[in-house]
PDB file of N, CA and C in Angstrom:
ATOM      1  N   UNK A   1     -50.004-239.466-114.479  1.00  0.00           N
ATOM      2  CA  UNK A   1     -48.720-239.202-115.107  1.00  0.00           C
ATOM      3  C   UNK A   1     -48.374-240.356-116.050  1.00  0.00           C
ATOM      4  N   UNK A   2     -47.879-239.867-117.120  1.00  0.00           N
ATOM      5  CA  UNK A   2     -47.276-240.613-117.623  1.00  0.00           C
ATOM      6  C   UNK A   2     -46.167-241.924-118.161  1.00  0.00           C
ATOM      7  N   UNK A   3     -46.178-243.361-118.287  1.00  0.00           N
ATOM      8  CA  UNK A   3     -45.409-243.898-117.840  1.00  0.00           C
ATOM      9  C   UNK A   3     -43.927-243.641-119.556  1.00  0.00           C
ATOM     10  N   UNK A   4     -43.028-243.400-118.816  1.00  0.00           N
ATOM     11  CA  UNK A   4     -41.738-243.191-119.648  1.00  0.00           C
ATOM     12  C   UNK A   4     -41.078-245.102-120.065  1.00  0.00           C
ATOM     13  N   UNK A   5     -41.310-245.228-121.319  1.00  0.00           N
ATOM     14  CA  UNK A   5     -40.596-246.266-121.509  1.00  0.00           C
ATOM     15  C   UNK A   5     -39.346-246.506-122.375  1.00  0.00           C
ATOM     16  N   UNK A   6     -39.674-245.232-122.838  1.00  0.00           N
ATOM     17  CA  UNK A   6     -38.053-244.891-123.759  1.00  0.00           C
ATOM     18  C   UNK A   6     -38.252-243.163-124.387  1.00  0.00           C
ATOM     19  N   UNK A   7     -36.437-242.899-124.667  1.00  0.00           N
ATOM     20  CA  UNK A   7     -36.406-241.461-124.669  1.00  0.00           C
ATOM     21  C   UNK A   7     -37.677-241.047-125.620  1.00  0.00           C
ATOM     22  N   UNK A   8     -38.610-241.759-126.550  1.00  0.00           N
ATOM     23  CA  UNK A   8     -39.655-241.315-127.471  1.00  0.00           C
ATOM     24  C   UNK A   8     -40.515-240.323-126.752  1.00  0.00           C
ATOM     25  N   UNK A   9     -40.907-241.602-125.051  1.00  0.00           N
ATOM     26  CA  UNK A   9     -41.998-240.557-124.745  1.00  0.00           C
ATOM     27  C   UNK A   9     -41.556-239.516-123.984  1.00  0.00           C
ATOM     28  N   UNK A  10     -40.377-238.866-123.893  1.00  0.00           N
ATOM     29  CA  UNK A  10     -39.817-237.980-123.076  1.00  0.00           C
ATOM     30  C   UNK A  10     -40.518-236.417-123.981  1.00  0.00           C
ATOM     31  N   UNK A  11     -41.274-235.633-123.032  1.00  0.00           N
ATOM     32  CA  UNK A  11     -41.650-234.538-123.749  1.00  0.00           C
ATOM     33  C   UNK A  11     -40.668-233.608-124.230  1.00  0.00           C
ATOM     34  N   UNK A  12     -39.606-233.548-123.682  1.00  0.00           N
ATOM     35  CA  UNK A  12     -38.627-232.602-123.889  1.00  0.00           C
ATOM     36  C   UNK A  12     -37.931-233.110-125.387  1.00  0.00           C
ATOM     37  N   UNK A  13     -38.045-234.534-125.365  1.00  0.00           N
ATOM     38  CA  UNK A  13     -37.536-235.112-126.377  1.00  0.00           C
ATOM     39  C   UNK A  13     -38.351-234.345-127.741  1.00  0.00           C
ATOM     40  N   UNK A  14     -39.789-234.925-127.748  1.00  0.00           N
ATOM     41  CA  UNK A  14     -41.131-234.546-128.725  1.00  0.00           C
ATOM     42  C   UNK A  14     -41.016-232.829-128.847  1.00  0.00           C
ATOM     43  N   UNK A  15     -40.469-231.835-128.440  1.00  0.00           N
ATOM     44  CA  UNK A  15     -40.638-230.271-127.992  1.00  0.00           C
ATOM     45  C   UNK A  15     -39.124-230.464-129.278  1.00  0.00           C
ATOM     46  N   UNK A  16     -38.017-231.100-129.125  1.00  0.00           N
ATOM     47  CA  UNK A  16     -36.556-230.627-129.539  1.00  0.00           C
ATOM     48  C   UNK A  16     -36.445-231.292-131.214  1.00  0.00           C
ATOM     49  N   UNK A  17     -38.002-232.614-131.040  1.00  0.00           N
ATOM     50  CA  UNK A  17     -37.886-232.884-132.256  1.00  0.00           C
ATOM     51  C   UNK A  17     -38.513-231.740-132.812  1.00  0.00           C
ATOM     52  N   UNK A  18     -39.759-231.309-132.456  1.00  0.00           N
ATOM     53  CA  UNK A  18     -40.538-230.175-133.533  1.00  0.00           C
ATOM     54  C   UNK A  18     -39.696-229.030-133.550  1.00  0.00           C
ATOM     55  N   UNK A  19     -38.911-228.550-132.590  1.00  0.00           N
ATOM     56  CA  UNK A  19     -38.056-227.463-133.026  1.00  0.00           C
ATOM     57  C   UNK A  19     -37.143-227.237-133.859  1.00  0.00           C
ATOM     58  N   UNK A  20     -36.958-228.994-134.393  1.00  0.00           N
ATOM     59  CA  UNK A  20     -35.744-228.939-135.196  1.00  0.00           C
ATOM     60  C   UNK A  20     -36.202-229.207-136.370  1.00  0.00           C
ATOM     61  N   UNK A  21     -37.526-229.748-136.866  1.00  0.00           N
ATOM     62  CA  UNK A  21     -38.433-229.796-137.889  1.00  0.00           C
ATOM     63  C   UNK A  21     -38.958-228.477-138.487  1.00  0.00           C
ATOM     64  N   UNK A  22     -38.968-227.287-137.167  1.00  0.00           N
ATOM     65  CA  UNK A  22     -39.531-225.878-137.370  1.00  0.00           C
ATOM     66  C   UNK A  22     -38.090-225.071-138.225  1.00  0.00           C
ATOM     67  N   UNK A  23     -37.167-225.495-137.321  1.00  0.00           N
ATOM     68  CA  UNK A  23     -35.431-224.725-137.766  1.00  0.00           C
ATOM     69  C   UNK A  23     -35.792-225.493-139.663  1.00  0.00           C
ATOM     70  N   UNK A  24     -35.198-227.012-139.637  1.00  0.00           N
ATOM     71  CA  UNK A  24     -35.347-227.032-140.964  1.00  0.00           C
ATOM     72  C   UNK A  24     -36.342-226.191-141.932  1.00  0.00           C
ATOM     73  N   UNK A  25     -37.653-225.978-141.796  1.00  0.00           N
ATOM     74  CA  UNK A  25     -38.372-225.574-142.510  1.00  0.00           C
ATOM     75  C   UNK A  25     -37.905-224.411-143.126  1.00  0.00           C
ATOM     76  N   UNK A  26     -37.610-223.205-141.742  1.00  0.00           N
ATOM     77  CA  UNK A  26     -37.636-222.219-141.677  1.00  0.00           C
ATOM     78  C   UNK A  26     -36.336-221.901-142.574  1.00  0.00           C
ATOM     79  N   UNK A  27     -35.337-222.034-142.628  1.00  0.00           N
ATOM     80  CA  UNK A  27     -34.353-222.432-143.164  1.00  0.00           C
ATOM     81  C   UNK A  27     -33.971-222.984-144.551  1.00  0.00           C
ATOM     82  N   UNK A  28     -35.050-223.637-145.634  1.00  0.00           N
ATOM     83  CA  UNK A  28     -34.795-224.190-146.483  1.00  0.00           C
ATOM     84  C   UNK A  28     -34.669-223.388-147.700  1.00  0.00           C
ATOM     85  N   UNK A  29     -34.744-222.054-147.878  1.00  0.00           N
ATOM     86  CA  UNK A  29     -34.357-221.686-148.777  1.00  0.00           C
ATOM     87  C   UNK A  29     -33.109-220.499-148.782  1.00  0.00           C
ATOM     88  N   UNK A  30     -32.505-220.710-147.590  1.00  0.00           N
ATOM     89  CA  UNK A  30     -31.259-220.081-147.392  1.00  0.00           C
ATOM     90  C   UNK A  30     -30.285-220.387-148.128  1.00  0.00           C
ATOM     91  N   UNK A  31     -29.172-219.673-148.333  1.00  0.00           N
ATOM     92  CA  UNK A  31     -28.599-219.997-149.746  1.00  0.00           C
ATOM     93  C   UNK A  31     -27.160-219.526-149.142  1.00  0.00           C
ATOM     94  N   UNK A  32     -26.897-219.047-147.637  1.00  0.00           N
ATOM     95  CA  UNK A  32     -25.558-219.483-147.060  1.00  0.00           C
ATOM     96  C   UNK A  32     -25.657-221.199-146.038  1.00  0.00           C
ATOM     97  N   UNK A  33     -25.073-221.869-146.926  1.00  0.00           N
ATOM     98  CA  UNK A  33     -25.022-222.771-146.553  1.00  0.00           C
ATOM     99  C   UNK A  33     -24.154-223.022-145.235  1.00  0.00           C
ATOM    100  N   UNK A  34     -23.727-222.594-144.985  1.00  0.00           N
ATOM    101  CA  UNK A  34     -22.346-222.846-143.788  1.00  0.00           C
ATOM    102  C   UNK A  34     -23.535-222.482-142.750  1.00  0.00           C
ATOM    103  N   UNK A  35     -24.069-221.211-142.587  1.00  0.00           N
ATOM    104  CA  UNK A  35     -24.675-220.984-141.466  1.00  0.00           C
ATOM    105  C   UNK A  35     -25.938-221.749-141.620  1.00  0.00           C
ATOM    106  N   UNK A  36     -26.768-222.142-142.772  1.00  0.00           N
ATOM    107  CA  UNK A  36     -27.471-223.128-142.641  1.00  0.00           C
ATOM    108  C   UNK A  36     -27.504-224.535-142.102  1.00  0.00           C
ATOM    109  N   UNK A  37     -26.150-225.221-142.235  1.00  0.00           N
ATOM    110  CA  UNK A  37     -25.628-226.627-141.808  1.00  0.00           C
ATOM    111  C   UNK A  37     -25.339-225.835-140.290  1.00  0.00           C
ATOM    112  N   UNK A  38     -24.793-224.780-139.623  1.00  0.00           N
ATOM    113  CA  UNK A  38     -24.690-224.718-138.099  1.00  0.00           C
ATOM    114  C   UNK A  38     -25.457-224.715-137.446  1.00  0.00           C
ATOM    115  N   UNK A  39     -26.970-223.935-138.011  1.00  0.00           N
ATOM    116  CA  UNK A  39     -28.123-223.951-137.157  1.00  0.00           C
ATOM    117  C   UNK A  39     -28.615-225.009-137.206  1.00  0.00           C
ATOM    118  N   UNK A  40     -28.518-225.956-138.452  1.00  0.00           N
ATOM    119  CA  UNK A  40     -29.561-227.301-138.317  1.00  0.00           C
ATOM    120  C   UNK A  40     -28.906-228.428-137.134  1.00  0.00           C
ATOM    121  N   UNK A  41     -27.391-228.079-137.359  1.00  0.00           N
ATOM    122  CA  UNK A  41     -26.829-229.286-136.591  1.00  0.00           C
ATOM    123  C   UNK A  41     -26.807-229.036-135.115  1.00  0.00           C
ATOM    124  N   UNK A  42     -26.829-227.488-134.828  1.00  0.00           N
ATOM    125  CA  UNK A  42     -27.407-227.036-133.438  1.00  0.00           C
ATOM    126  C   UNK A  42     -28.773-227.589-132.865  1.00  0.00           C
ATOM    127  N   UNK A  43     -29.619-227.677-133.709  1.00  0.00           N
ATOM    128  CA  UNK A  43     -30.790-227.920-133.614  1.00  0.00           C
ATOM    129  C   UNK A  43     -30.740-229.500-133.525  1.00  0.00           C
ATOM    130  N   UNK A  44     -30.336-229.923-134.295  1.00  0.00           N
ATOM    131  CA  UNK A  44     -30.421-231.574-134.177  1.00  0.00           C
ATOM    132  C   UNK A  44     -30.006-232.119-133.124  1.00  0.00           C
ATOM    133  N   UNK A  45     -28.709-231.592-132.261  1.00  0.00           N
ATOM    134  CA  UNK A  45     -27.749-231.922-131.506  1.00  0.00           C
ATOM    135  C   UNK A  45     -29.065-231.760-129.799  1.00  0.00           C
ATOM    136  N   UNK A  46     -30.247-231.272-130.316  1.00  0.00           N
ATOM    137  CA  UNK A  46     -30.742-231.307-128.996  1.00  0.00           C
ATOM    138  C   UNK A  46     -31.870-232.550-128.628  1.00  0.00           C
ATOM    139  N   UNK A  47     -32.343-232.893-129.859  1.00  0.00           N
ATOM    140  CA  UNK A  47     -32.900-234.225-129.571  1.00  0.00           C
ATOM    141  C   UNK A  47     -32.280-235.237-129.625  1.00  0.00           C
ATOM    142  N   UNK A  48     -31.094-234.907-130.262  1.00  0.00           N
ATOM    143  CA  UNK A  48     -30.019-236.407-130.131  1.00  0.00           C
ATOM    144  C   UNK A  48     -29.381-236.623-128.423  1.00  0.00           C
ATOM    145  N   UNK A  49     -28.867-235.597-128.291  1.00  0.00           N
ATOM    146  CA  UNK A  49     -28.374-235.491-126.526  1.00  0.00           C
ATOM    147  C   UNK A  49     -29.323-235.861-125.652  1.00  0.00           C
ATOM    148  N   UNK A  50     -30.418-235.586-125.967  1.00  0.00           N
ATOM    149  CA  UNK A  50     -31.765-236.210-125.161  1.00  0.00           C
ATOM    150  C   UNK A  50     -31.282-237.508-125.121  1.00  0.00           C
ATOM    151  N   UNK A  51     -31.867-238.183-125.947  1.00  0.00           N
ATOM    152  CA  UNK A  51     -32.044-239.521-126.548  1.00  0.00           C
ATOM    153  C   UNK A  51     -30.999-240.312-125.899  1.00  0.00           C
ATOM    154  N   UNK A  52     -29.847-239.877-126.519  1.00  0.00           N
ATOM    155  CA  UNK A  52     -28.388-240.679-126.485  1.00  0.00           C
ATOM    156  C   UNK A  52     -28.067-240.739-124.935  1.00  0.00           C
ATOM    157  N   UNK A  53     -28.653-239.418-123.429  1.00  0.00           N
ATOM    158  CA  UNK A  53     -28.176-239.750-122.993  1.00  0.00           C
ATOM    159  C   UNK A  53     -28.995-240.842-121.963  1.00  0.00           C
ATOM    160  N   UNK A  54     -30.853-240.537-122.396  1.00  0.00           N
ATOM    161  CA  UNK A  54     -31.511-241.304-122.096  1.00  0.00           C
ATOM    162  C   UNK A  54     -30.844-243.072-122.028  1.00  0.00           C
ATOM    163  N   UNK A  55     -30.705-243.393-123.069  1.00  0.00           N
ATOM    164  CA  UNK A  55     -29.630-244.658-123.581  1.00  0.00           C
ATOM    165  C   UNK A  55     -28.752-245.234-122.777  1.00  0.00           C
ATOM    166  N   UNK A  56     -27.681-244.128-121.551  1.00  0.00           N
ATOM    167  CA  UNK A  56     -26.669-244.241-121.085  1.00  0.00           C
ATOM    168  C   UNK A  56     -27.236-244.670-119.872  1.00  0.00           C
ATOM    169  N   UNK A  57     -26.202-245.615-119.082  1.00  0.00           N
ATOM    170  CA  UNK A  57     -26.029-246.764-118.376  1.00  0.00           C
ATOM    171  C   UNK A  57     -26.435-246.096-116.522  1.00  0.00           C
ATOM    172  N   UNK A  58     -26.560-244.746-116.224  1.00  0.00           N
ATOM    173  CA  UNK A  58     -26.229-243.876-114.959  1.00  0.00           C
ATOM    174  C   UNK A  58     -27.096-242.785-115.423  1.00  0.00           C
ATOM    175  N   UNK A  59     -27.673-242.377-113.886  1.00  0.00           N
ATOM    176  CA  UNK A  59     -28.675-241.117-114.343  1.00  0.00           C
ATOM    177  C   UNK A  59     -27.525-239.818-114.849  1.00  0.00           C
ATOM    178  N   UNK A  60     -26.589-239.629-113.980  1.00  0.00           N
ATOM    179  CA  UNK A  60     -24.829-239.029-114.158  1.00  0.00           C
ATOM    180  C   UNK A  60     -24.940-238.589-115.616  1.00  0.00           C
ATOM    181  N   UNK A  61     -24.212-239.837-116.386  1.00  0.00           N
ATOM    182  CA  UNK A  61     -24.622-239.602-117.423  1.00  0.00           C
ATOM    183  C   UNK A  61     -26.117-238.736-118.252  1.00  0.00           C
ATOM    184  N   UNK A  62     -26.792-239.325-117.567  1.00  0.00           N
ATOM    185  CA  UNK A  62     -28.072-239.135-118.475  1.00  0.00           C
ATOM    186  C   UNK A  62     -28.311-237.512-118.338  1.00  0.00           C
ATOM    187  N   UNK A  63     -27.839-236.690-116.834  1.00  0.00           N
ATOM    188  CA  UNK A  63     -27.782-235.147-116.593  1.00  0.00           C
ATOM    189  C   UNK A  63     -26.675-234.307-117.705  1.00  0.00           C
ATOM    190  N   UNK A  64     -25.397-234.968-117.841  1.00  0.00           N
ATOM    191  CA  UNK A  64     -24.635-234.450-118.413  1.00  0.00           C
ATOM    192  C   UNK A  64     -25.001-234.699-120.187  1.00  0.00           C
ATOM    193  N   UNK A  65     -25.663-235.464-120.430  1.00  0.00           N
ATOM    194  CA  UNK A  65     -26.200-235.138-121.667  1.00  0.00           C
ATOM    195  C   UNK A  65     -27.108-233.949-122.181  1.00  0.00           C
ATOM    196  N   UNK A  66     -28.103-234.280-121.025  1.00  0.00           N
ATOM    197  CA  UNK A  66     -29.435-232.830-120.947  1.00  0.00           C
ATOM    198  C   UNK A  66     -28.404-231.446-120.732  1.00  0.00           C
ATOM    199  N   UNK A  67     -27.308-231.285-120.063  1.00  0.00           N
ATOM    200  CA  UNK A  67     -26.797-230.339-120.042  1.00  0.00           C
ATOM    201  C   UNK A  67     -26.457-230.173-121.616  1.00  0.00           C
ATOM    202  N   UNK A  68     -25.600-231.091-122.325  1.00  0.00           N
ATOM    203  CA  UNK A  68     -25.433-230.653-123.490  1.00  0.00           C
ATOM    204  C   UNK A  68     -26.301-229.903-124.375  1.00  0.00           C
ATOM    205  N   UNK A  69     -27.623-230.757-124.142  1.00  0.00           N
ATOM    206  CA  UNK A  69     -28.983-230.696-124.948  1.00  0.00           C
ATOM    207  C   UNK A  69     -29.222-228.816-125.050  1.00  0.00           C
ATOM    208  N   UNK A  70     -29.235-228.767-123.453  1.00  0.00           N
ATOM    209  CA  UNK A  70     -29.363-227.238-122.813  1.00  0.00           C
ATOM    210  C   UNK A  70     -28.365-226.445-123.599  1.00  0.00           C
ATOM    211  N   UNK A  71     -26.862-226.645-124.073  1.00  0.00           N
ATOM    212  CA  UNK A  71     -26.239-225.991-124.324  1.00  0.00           C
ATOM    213  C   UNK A  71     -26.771-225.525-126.005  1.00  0.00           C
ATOM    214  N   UNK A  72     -27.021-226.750-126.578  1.00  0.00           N
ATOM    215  CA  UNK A  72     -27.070-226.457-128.152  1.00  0.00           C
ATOM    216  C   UNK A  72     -28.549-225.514-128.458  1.00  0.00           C
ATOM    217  N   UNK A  73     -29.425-225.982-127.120  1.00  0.00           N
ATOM    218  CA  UNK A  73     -30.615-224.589-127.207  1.00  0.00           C
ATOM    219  C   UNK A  73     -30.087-223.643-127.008  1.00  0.00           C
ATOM    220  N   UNK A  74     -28.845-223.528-126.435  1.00  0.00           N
ATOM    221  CA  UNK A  74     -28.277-221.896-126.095  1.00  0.00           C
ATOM    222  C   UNK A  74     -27.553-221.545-127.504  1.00  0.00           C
ATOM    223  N   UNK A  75     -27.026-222.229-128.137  1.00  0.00           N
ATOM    224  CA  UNK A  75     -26.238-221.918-129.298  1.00  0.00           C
ATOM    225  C   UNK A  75     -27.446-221.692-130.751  1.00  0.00           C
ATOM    226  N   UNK A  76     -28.398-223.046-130.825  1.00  0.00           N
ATOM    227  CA  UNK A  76     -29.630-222.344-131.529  1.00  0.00           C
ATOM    228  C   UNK A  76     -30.476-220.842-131.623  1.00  0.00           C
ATOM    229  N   UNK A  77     -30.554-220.381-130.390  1.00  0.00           N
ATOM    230  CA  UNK A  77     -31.112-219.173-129.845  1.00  0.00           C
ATOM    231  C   UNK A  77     -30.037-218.083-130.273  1.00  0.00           C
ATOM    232  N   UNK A  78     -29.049-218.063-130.148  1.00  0.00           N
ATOM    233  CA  UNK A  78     -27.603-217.199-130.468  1.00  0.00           C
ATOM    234  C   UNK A  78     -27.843-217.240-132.217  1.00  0.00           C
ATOM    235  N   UNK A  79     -28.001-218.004-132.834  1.00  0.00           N
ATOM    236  CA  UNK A  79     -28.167-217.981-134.469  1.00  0.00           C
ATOM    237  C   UNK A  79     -29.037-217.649-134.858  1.00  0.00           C
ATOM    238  N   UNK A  80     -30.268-217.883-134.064  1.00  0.00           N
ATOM    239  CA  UNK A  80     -31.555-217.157-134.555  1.00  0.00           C
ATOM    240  C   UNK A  80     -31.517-215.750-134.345  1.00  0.00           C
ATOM    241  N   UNK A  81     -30.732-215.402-133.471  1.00  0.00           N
ATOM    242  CA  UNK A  81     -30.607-213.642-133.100  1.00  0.00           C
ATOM    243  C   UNK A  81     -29.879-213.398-135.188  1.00  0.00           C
ATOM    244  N   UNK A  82     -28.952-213.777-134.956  1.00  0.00           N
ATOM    245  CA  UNK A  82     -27.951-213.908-136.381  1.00  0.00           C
ATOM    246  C   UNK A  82     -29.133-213.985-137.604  1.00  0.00           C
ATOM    247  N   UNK A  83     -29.618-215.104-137.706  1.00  0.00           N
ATOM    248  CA  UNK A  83     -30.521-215.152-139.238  1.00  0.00           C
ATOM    249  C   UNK A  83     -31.676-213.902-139.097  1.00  0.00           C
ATOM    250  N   UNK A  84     -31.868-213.764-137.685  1.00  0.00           N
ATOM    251  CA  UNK A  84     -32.994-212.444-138.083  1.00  0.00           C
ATOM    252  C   UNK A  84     -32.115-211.277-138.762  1.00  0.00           C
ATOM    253  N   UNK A  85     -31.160-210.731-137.827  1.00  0.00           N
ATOM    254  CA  UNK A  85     -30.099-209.681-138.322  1.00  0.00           C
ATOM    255  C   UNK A  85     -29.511-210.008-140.080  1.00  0.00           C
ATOM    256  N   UNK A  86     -29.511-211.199-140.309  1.00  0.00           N
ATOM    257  CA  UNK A  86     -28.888-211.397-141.880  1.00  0.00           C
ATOM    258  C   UNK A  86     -30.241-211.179-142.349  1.00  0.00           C
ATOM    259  N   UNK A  87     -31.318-211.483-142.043  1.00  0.00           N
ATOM    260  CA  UNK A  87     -32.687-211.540-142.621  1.00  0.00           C
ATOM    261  C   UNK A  87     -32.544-212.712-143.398  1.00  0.00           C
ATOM    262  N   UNK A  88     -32.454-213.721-142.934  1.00  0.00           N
ATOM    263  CA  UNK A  88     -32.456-215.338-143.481  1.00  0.00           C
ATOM    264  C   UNK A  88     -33.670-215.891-142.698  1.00  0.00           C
ATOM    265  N   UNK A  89     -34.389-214.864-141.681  1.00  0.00           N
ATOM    266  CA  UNK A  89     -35.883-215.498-141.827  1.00  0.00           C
ATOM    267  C   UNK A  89     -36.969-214.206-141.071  1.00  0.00           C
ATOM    268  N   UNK A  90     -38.013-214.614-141.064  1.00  0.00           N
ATOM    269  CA  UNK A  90     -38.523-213.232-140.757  1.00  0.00           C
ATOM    270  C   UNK A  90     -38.600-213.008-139.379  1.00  0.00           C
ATOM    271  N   UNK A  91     -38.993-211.832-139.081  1.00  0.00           N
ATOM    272  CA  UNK A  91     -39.205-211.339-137.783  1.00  0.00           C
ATOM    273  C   UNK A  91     -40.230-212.453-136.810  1.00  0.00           C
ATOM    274  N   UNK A  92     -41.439-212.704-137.809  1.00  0.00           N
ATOM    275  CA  UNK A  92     -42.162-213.622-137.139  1.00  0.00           C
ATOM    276  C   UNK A  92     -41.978-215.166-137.277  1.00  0.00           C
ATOM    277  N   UNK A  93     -40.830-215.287-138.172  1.00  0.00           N
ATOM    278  CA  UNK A  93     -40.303-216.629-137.791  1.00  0.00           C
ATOM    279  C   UNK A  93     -39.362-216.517-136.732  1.00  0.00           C
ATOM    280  N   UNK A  94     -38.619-215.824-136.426  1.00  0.00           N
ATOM    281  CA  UNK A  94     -37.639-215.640-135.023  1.00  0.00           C
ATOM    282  C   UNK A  94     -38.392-215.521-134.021  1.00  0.00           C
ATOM    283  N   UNK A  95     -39.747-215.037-134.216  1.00  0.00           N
ATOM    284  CA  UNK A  95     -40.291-214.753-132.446  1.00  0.00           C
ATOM    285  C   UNK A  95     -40.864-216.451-132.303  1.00  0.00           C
ATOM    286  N   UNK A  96     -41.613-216.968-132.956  1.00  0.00           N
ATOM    287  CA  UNK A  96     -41.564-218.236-132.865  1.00  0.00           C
ATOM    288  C   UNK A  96     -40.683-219.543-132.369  1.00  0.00           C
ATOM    289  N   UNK A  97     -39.673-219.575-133.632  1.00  0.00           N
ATOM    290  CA  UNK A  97     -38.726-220.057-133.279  1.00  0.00           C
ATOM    291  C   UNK A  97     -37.634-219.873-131.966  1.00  0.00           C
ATOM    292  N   UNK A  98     -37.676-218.772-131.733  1.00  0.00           N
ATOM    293  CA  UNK A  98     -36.746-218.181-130.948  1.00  0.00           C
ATOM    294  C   UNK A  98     -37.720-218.815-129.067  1.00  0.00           C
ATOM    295  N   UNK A  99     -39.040-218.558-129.508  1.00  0.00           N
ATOM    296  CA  UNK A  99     -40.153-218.839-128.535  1.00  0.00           C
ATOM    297  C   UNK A  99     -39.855-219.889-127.417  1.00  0.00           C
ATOM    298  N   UNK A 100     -39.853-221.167-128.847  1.00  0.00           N
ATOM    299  CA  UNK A 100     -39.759-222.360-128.697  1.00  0.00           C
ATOM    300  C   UNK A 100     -38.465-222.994-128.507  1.00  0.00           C
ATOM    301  N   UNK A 101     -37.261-222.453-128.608  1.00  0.00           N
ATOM    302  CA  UNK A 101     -36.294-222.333-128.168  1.00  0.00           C
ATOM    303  C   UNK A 101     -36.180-222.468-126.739  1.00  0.00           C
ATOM    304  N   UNK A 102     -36.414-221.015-126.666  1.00  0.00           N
ATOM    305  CA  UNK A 102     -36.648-220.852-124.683  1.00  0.00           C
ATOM    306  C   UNK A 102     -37.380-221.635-123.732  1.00  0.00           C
ATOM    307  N   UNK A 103     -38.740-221.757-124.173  1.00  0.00           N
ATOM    308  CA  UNK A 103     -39.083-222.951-123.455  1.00  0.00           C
ATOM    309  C   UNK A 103     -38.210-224.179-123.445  1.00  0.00           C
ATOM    310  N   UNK A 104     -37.852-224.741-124.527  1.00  0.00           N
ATOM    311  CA  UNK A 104     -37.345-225.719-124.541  1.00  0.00           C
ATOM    312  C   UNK A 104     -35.768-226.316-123.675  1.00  0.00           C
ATOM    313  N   UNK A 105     -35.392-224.615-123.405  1.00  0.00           N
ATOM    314  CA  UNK A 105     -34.531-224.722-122.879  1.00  0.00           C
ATOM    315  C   UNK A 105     -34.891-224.560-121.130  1.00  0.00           C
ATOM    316  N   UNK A 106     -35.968-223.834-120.927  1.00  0.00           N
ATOM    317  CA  UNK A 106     -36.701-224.173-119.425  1.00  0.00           C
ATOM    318  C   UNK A 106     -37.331-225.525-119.370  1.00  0.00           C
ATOM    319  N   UNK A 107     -37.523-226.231-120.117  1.00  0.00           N
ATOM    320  CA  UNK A 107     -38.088-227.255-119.473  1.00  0.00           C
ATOM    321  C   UNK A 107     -37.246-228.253-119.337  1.00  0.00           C
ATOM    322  N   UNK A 108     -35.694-228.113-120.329  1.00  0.00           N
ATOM    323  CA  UNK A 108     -34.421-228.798-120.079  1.00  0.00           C
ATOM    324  C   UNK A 108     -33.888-228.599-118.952  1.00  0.00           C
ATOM    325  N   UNK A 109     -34.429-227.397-118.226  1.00  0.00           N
ATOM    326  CA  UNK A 109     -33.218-226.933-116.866  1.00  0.00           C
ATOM    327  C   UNK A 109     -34.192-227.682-115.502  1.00  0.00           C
ATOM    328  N   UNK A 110     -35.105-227.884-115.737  1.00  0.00           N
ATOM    329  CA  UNK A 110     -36.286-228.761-114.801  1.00  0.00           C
ATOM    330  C   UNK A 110     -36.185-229.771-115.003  1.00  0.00           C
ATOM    331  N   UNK A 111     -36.094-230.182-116.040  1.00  0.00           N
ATOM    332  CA  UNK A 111     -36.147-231.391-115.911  1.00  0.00           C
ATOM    333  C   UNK A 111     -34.584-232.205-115.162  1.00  0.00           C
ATOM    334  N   UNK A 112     -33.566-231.432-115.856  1.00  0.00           N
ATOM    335  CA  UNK A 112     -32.179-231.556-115.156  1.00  0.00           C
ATOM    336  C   UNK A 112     -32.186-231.487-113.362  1.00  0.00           C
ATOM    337  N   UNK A 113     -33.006-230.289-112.977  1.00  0.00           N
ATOM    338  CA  UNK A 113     -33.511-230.476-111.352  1.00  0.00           C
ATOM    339  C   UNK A 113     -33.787-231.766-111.195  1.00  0.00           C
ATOM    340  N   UNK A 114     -34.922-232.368-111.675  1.00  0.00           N
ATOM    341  CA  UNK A 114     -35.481-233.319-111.364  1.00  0.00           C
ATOM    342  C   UNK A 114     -35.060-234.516-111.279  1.00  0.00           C
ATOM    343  N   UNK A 115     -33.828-234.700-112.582  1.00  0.00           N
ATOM    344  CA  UNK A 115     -32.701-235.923-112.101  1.00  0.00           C
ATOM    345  C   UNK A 115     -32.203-235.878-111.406  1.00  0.00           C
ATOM    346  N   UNK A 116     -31.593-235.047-110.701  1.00  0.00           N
ATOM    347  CA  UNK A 116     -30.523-234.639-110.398  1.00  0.00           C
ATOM    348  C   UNK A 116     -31.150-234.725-108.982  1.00  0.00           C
ATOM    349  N   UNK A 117     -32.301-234.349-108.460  1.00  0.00           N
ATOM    350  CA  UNK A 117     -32.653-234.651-107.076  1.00  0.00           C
ATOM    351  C   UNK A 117     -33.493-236.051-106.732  1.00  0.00           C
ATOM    352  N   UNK A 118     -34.002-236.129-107.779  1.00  0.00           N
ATOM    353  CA  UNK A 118     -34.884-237.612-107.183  1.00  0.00           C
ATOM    354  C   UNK A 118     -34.462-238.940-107.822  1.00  0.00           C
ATOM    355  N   UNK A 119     -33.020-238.788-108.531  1.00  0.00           N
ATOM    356  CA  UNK A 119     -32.826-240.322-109.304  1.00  0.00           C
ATOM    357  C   UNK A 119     -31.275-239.958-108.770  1.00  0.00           C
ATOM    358  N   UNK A 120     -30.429-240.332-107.911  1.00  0.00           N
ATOM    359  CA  UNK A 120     -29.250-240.362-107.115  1.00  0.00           C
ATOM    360  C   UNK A 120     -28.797-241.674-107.915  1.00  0.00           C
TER     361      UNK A 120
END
């Protein structure tokens, strides 16, 4: 196993950066901007909550961040339903994106187990 020395090597971290590298991509030639700036900042808001709560002083903290993290994958996933329906990206960019979403949001809810029982 791996030794963790900062939120970098956190996989969940590395999974929320490429998802939010995949959202930008996917995204760059959208031309409603409002819903463009909501999905990116949804998206961003999940490797930052990682990170930031990695940072914080109490594992406490550090759960109630990943919860956040968890939430903005739930709000990402909710917009991608939206840009497929506007057709602001394709079918096979939503099954992707949308993919990687979900995992990302199962491996946020495990990993939240996992603080939450073995770091008191």
């Amino acid at each position: 196993m791996a030794t963790i020395d900062c939120f970098e090597d956190l996989e969940i971290w590395k999974e929320g950066m490429r998802l939010c590298v995949k959202i930008y991509a996917s995204m760059k030639e959208c031309k409603d901007y409002g819903f463009k700036d909501r999905i990116q900042r949804a998206a961003v808001s999940i490797p930052s909550n990682i990170s930031e709560g990695y940072e914080r002083q109490t594992n406490k903290e550090f759960v109630q961040f990943l919860f956040i993290a968890k939430g903005s994958c739930g709000e990402v996933r909710t917009q991608l339903y939206l840009a497929k329906e506007l057709k602001y990206i394709s079918p096979d960019d939503f099954t992707l994106l949308f993919n990687k979403a979900k995992h990302l949001s199962s491996m946020l809810s495990n990993f939240i187990k996992t603080r939450k029982n073995n770091f008191k």
